[in-house]
Protein backbone atom coordinates (compact mmCIF):
# COMPACT_ATOMS: atom_id res chain seq x y z
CA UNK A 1 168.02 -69.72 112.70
CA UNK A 2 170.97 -71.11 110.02
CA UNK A 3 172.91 -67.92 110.63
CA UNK A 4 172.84 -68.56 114.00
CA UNK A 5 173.67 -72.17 114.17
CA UNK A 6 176.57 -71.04 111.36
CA UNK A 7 177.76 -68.46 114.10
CA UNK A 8 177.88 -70.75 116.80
CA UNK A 9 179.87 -73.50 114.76
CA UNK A 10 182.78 -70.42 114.14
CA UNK A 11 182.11 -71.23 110.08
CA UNK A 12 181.50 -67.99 107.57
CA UNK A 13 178.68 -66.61 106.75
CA UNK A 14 177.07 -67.79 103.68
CA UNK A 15 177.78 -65.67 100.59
CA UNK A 16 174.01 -64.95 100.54
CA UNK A 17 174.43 -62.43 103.54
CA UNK A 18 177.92 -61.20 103.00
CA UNK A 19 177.56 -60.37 99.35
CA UNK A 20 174.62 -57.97 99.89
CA UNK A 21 176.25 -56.57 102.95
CA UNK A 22 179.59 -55.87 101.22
CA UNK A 23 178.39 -54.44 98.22
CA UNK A 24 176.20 -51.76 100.48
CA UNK A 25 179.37 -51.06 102.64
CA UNK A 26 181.04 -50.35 99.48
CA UNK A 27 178.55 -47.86 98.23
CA UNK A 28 177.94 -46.25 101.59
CA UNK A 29 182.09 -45.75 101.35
CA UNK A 30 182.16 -44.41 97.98
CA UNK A 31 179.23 -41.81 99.10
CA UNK A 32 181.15 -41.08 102.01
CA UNK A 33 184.47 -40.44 99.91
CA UNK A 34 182.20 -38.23 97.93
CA UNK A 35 181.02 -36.04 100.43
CA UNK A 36 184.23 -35.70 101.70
CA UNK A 37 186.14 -34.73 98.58
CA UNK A 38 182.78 -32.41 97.71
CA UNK A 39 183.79 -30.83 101.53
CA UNK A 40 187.32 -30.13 101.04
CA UNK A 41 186.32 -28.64 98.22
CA UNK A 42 184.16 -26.20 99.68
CA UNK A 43 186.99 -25.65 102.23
CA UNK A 44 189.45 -24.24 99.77
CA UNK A 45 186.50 -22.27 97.79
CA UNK A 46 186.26 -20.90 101.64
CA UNK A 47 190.03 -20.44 101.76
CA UNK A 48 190.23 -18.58 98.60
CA UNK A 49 187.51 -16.18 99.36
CA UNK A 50 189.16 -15.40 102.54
CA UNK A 51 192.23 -14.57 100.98
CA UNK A 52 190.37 -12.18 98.96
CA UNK A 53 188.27 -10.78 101.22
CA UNK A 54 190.69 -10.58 104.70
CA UNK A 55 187.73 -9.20 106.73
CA UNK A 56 185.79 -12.78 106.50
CA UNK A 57 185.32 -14.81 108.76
CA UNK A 58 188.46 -17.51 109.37
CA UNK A 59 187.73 -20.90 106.80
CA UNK A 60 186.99 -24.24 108.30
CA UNK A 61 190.38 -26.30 108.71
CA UNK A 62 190.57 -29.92 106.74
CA UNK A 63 191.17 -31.43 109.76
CA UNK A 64 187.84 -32.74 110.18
CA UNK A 65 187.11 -34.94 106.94
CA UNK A 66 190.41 -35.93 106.89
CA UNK A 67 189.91 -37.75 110.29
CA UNK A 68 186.33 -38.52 109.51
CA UNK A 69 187.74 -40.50 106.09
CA UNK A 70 190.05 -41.60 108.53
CA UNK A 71 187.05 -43.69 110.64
CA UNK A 72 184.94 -44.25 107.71
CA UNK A 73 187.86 -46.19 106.47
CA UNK A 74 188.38 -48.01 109.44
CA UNK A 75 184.71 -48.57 110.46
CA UNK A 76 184.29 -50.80 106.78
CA UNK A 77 187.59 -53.12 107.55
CA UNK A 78 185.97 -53.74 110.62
CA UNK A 79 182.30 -54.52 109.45
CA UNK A 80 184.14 -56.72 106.83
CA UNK A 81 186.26 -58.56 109.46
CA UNK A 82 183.39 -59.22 111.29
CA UNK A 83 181.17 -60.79 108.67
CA UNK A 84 184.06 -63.31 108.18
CA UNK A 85 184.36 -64.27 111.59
């Protein structure tokens, strides 16, 4: 009931809640970041072996985790902003 009455008066939230829920965000980035470098690396190993072997099938394009780090990266600003509101 606090951090509702807190809501409604338009103060922050106390450091109780966002603490916790920034340090998670954080680490959910971080793994995030990680998957995504651990992807583009598979990419190029994909790229290379193509290059080798021409009769392969075509490699997955980057395109994909760069846009996902793209919204990962904007989903946490947001989450952020709106624990300060």
């Amino acid at each position: 009931m606090h951090v509702l009455h807190t809501l409604a008066a338009g103060s922050d939230l106390p450091k109780e809640v966002t603490e916790p829920l920034n340090l998670l965000l954080g680490w959910i980035m971080w793994l995030i970041c990680l998957a995504a470098v651990a992807r583009l690396f598979w990419i190029g190993g994909q790229m290379g072996h193509v290059q080798d072997h021409p009769a392969s099938d075509p490699p997955d394009t980057p395109l994909g985790v760069i846009i996902g780090l793209i919204v990962a990266a904007a989903s946490t600003g947001i989450a952020g902003a709106l624990l300060t509101v």
